[in-house]
Every structure is written in C-alpha cells, then in structure tokens.
PDB file of N, CA and C in Angstrom:
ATOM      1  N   UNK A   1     -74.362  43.475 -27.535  1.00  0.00           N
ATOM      2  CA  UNK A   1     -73.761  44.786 -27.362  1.00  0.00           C
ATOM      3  C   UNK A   1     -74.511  45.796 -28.218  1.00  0.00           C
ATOM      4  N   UNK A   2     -74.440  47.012 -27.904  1.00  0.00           N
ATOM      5  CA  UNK A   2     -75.498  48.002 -28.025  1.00  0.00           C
ATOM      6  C   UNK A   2     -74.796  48.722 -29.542  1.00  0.00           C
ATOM      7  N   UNK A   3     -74.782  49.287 -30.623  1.00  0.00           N
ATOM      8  CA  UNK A   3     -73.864  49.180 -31.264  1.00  0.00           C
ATOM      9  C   UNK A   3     -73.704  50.711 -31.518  1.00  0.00           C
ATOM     10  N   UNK A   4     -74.771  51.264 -31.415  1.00  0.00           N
ATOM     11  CA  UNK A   4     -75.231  52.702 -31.645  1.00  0.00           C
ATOM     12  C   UNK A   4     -74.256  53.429 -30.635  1.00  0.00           C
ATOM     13  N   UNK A   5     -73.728  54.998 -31.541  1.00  0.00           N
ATOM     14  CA  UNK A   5     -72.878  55.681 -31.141  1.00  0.00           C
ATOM     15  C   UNK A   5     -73.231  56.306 -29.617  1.00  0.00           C
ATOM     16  N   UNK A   6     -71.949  56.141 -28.312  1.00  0.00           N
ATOM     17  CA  UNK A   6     -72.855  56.817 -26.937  1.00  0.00           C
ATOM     18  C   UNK A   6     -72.207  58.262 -27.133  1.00  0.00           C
ATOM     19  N   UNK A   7     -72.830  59.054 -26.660  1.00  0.00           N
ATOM     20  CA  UNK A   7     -72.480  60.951 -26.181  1.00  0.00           C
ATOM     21  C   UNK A   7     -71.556  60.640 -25.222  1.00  0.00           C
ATOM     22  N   UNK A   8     -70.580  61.227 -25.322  1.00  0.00           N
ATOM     23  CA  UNK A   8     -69.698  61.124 -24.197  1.00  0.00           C
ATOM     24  C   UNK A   8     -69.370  62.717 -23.672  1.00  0.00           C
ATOM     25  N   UNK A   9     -69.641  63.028 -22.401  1.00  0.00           N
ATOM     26  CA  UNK A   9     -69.635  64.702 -21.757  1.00  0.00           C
ATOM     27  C   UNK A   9     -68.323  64.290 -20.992  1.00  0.00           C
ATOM     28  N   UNK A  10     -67.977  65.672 -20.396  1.00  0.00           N
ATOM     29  CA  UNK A  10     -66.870  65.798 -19.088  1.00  0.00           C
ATOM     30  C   UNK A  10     -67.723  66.834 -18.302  1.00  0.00           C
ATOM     31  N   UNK A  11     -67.791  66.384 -17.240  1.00  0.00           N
ATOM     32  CA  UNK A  11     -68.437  66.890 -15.926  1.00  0.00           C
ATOM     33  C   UNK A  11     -68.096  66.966 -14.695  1.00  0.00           C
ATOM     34  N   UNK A  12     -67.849  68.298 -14.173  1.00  0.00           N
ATOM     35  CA  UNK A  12     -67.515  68.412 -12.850  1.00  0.00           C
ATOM     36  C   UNK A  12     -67.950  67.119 -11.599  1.00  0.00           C
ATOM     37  N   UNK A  13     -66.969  66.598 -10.448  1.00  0.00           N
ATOM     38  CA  UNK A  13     -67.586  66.200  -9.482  1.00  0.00           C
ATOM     39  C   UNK A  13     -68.629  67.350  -8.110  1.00  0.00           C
ATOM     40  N   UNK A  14     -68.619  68.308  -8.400  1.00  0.00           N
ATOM     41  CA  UNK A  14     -69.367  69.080  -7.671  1.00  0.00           C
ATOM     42  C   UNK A  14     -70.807  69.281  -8.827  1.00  0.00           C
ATOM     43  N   UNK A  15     -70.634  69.171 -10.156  1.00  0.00           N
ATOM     44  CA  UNK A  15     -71.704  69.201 -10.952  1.00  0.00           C
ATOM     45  C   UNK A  15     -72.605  67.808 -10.548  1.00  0.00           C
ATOM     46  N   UNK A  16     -71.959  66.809 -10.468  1.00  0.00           N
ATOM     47  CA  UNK A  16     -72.586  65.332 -10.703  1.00  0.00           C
ATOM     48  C   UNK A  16     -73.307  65.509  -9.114  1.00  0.00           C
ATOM     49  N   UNK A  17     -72.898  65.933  -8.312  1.00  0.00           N
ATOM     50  CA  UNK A  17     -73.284  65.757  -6.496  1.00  0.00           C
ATOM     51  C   UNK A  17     -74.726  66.725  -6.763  1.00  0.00           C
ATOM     52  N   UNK A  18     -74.449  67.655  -6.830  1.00  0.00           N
ATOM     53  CA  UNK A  18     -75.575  68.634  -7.423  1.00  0.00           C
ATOM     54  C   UNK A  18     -76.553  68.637  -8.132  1.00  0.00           C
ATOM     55  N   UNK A  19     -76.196  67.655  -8.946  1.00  0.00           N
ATOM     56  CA  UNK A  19     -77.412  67.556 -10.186  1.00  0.00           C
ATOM     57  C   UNK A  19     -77.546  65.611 -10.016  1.00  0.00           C
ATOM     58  N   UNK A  20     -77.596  65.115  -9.329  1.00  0.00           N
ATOM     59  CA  UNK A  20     -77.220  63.341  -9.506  1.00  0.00           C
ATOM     60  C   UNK A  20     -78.610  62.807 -10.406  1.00  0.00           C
ATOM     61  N   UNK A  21     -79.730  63.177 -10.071  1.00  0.00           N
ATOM     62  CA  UNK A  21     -80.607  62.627 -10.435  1.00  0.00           C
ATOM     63  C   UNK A  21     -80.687  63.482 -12.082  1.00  0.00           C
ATOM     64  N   UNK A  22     -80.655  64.391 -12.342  1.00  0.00           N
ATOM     65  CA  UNK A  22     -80.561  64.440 -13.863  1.00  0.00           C
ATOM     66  C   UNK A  22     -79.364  63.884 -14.618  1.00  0.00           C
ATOM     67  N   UNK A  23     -78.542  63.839 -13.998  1.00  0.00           N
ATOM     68  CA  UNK A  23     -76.911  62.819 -14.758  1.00  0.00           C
ATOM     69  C   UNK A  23     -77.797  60.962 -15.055  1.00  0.00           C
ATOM     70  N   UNK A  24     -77.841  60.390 -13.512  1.00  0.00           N
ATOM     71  CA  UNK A  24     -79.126  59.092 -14.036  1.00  0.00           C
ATOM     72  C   UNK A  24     -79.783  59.203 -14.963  1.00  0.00           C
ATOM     73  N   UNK A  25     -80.679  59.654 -15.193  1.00  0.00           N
ATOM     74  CA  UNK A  25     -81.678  59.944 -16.026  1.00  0.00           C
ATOM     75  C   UNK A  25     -81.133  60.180 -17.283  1.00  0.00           C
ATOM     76  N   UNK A  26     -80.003  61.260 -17.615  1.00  0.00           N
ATOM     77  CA  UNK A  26     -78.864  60.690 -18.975  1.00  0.00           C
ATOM     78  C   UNK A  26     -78.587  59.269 -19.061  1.00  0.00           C
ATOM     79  N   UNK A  27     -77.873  59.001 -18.118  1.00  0.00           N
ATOM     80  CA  UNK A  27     -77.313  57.541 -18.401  1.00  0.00           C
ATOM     81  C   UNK A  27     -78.342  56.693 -18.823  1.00  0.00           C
ATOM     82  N   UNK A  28     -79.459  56.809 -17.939  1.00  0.00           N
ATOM     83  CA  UNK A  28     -80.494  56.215 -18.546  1.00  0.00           C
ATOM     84  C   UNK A  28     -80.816  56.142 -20.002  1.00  0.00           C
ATOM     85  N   UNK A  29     -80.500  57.274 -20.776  1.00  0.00           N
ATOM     86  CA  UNK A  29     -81.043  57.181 -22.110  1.00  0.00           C
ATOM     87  C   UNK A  29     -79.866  57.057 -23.290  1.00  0.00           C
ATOM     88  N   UNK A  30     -78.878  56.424 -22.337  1.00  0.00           N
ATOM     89  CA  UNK A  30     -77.478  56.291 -23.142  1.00  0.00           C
ATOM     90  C   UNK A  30     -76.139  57.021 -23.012  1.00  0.00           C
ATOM     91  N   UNK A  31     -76.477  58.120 -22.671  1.00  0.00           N
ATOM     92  CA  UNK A  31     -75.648  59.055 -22.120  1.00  0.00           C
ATOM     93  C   UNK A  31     -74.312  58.726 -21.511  1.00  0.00           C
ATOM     94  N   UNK A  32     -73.360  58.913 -22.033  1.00  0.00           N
ATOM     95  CA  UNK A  32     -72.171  58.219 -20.332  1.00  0.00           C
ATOM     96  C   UNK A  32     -71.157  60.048 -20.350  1.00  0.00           C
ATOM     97  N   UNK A  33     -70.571  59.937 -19.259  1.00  0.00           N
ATOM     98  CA  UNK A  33     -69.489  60.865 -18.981  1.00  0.00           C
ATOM     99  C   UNK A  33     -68.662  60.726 -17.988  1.00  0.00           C
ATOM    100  N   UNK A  34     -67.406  61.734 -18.356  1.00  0.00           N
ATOM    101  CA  UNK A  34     -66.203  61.555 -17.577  1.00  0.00           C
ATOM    102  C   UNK A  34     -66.281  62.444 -16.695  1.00  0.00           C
ATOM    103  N   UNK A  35     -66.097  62.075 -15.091  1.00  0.00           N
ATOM    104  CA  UNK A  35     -66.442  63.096 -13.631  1.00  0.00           C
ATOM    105  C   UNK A  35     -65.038  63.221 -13.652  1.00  0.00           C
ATOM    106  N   UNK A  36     -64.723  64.885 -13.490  1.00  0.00           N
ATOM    107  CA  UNK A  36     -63.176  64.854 -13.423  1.00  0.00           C
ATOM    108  C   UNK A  36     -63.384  65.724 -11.544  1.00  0.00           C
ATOM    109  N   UNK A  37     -62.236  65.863 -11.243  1.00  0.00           N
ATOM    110  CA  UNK A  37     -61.977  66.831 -10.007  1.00  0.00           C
ATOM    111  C   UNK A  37     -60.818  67.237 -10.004  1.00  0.00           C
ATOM    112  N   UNK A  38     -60.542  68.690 -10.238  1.00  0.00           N
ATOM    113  CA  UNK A  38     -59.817  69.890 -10.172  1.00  0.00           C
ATOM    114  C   UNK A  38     -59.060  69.505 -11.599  1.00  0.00           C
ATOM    115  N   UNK A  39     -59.488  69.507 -12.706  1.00  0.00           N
ATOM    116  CA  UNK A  39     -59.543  68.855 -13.819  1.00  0.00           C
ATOM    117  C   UNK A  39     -58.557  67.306 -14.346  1.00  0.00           C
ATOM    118  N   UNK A  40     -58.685  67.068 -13.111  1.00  0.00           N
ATOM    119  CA  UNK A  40     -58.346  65.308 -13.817  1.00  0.00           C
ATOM    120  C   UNK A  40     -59.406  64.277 -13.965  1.00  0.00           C
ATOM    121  N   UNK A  41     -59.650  63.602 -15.129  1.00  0.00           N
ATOM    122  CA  UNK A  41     -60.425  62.475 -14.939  1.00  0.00           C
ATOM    123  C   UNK A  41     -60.464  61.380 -13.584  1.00  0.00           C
ATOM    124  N   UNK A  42     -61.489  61.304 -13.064  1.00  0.00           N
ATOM    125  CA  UNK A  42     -61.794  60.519 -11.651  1.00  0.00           C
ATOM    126  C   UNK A  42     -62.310  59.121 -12.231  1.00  0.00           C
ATOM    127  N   UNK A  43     -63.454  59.307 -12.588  1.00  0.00           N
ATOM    128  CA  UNK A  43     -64.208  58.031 -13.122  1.00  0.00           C
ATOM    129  C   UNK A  43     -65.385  58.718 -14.142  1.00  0.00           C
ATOM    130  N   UNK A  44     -65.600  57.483 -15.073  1.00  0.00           N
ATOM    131  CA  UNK A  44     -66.589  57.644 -15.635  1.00  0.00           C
ATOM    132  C   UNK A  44     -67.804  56.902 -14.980  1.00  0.00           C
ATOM    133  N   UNK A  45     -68.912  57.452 -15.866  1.00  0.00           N
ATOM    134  CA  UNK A  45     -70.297  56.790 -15.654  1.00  0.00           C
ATOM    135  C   UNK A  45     -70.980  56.509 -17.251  1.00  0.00           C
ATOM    136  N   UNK A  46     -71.562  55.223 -16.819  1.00  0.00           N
ATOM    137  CA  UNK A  46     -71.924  54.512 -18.219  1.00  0.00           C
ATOM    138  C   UNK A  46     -72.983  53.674 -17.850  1.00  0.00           C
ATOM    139  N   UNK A  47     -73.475  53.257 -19.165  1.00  0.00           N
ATOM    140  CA  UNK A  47     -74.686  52.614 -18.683  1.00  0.00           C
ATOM    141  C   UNK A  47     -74.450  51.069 -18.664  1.00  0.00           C
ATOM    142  N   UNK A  48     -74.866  50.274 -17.881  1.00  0.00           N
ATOM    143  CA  UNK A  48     -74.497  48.804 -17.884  1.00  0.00           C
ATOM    144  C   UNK A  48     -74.646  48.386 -19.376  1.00  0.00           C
ATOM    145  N   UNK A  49     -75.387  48.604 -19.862  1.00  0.00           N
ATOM    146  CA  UNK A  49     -75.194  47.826 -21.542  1.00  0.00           C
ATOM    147  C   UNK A  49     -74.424  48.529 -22.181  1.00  0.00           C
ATOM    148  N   UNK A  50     -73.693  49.425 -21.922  1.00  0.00           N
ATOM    149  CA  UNK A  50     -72.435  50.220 -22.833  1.00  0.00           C
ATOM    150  C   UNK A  50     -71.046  49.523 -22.592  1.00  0.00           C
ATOM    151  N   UNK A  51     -71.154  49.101 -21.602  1.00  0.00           N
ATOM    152  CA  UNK A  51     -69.655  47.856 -20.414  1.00  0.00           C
ATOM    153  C   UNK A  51     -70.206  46.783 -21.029  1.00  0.00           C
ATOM    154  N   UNK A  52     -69.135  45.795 -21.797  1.00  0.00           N
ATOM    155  CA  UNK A  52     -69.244  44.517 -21.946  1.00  0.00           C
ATOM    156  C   UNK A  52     -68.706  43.669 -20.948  1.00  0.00           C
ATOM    157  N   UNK A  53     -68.269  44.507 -19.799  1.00  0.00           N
ATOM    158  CA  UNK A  53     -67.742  43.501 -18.728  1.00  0.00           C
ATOM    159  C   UNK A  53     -68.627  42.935 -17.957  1.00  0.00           C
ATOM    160  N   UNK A  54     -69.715  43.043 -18.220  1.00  0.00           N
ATOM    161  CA  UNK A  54     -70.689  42.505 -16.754  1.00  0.00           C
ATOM    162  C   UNK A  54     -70.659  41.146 -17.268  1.00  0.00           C
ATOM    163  N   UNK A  55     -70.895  40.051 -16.338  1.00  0.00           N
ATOM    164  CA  UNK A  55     -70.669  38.932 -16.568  1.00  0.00           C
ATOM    165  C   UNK A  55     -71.899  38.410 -15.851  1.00  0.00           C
ATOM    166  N   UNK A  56     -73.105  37.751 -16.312  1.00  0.00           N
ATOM    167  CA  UNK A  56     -73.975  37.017 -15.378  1.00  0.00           C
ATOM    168  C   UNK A  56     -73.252  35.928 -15.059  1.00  0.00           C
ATOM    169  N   UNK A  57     -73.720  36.048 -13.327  1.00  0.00           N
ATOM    170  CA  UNK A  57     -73.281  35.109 -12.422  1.00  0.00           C
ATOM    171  C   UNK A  57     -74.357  34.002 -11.814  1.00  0.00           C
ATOM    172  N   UNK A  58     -75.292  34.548 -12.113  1.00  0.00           N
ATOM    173  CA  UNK A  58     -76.612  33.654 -11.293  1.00  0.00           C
ATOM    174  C   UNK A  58     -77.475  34.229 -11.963  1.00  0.00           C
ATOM    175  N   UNK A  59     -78.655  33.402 -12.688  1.00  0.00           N
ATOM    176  CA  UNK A  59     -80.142  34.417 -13.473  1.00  0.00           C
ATOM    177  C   UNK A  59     -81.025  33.666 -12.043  1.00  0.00           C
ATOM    178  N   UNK A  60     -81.759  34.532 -11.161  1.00  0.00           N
ATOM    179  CA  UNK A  60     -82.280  33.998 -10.271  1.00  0.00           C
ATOM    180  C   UNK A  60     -83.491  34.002 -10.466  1.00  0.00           C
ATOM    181  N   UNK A  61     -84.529  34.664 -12.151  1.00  0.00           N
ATOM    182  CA  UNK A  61     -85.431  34.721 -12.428  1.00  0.00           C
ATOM    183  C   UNK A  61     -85.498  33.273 -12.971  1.00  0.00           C
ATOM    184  N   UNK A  62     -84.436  31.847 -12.928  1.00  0.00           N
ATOM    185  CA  UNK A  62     -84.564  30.928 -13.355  1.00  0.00           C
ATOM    186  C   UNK A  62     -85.005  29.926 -11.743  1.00  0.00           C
ATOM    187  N   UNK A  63     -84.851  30.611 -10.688  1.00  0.00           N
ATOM    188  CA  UNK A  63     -84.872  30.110  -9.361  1.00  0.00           C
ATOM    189  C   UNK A  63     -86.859  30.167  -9.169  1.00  0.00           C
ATOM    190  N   UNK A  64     -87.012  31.125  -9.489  1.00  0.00           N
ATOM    191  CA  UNK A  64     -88.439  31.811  -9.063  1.00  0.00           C
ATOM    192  C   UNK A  64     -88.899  33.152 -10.072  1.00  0.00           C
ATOM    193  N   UNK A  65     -89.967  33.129 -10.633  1.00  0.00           N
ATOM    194  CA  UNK A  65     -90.325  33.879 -11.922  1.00  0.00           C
ATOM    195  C   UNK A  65     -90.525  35.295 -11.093  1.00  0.00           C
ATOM    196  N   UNK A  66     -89.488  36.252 -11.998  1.00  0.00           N
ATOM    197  CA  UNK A  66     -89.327  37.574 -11.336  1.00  0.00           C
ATOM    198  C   UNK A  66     -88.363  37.930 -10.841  1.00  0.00           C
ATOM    199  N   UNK A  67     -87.910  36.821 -10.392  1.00  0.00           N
ATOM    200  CA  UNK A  67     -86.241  36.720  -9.027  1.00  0.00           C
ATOM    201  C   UNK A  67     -86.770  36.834  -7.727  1.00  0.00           C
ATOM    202  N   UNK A  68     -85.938  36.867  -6.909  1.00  0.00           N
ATOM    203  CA  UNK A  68     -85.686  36.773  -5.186  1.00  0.00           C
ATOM    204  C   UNK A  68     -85.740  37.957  -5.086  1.00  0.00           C
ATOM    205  N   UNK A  69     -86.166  38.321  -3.906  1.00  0.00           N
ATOM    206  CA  UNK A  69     -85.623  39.756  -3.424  1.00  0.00           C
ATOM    207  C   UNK A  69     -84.093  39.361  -2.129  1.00  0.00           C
ATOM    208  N   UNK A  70     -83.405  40.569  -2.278  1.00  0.00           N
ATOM    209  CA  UNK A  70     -82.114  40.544  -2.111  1.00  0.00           C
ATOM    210  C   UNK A  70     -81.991  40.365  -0.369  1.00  0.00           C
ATOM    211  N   UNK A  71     -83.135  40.269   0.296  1.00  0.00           N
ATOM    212  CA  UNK A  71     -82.820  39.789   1.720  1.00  0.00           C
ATOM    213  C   UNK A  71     -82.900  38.346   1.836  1.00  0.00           C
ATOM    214  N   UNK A  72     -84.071  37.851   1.011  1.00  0.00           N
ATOM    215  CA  UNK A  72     -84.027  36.041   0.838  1.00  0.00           C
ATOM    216  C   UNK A  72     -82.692  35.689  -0.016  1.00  0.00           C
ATOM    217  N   UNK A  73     -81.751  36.876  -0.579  1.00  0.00           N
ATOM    218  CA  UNK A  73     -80.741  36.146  -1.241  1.00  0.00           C
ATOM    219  C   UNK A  73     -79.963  36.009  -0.187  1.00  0.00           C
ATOM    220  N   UNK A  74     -79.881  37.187   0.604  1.00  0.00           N
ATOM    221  CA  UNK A  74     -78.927  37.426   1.962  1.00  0.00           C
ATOM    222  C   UNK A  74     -79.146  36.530   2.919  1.00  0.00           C
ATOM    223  N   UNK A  75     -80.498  35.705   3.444  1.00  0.00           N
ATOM    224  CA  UNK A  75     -80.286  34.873   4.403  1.00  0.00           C
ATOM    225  C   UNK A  75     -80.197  33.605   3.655  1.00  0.00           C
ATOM    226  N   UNK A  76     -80.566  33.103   2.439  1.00  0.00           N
ATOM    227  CA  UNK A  76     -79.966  31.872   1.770  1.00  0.00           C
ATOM    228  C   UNK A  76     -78.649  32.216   1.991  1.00  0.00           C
ATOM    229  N   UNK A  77     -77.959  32.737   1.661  1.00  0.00           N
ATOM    230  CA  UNK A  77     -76.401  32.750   1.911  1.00  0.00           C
ATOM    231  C   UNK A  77     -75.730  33.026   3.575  1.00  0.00           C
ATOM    232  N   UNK A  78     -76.454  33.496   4.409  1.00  0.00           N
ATOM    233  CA  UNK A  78     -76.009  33.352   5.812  1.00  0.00           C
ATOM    234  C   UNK A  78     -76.266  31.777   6.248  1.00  0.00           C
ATOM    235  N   UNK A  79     -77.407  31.346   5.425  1.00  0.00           N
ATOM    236  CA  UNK A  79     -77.413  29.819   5.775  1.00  0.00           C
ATOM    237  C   UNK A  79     -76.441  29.082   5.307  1.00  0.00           C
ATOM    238  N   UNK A  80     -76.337  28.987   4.136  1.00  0.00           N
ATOM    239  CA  UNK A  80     -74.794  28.432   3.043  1.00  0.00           C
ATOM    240  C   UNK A  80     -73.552  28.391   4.183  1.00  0.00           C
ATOM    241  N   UNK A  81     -73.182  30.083   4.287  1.00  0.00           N
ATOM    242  CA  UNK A  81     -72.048  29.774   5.241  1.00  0.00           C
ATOM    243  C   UNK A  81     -71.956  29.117   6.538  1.00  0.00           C
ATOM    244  N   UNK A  82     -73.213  29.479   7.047  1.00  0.00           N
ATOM    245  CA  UNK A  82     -73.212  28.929   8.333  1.00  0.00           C
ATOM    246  C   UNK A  82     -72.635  27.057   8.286  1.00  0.00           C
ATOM    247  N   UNK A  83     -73.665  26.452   7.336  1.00  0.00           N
ATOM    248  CA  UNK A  83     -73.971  25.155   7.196  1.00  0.00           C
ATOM    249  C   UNK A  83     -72.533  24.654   6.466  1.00  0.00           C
ATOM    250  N   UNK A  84     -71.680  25.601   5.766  1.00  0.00           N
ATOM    251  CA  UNK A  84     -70.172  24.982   5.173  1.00  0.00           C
ATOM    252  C   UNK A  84     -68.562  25.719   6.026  1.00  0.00           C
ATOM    253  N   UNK A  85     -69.135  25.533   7.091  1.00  0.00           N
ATOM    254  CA  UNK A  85     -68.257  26.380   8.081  1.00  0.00           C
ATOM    255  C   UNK A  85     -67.068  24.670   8.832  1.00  0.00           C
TER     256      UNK A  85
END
C-alpha cells in the first residue's frame, strides 16, 4: 500500500466528461476525486494502488512472459465453457 498522502478534489460530472483525459492523467500521478452531480457525491475516482480492494485473481504473466492478450483469454474461456457444459 502506497502510504504517501493522496489530493483529494470535488469535481463536476459535466467537468470530468469535458476534460476526461486531463482528470486520467491526475489519477495517473496520484490524484483521486469526488464527481458529484447537481451537488451530490456520485462516485469517486482513484488510482488502483490507492484501493486496497483489488484482489489478484490470476497473474497470467506466470502463464506466458508478458501475459495473454485478452482475446486468447476470451476464447480459452469460450472453450472452458463450452467443454464443462
């Protein structure tokens, strides 16, 4: 966990639609904030290492160095179901 203090803003949802790619580019550098609409909090945005909830489920860079790309993950798994049907 990241331990260093994050900036926390409040930001319009017509600001975030408008500007999306400079809000990323915050988050990117630590940045998180609260998107409100017609001033209630909606959701925030944060950066995955600021959430201790993510949970690895599969490291697939342990499958093949680099990882899979996400259509060979998609038809390994259309095969899975097919074959446990």
């Amino acid at each position: 966990m990241n331990t260093q203090k994050r900036e926390s803003n409040i930001i319009g949802l017509k600001e975030l639609r408008n500007n999306v790619e400079k809000y990323i580019s915050q988050v990117e550098k630590g940045k998180s904030f609260t998107v409100v609409r017609r001033s209630r909090p909606v959701f925030r945005i944060t950066s995955p290492d600021e959430d201790d909830n993510w949970d690895t489920v599969a490291d697939f860079t342990r499958v093949q160095k680099g990882g899979i790309s996400a259509s060979a993950l998609l038809s390994s798994l259309k095969n899975y179901d097919t074959k446990n049907r």
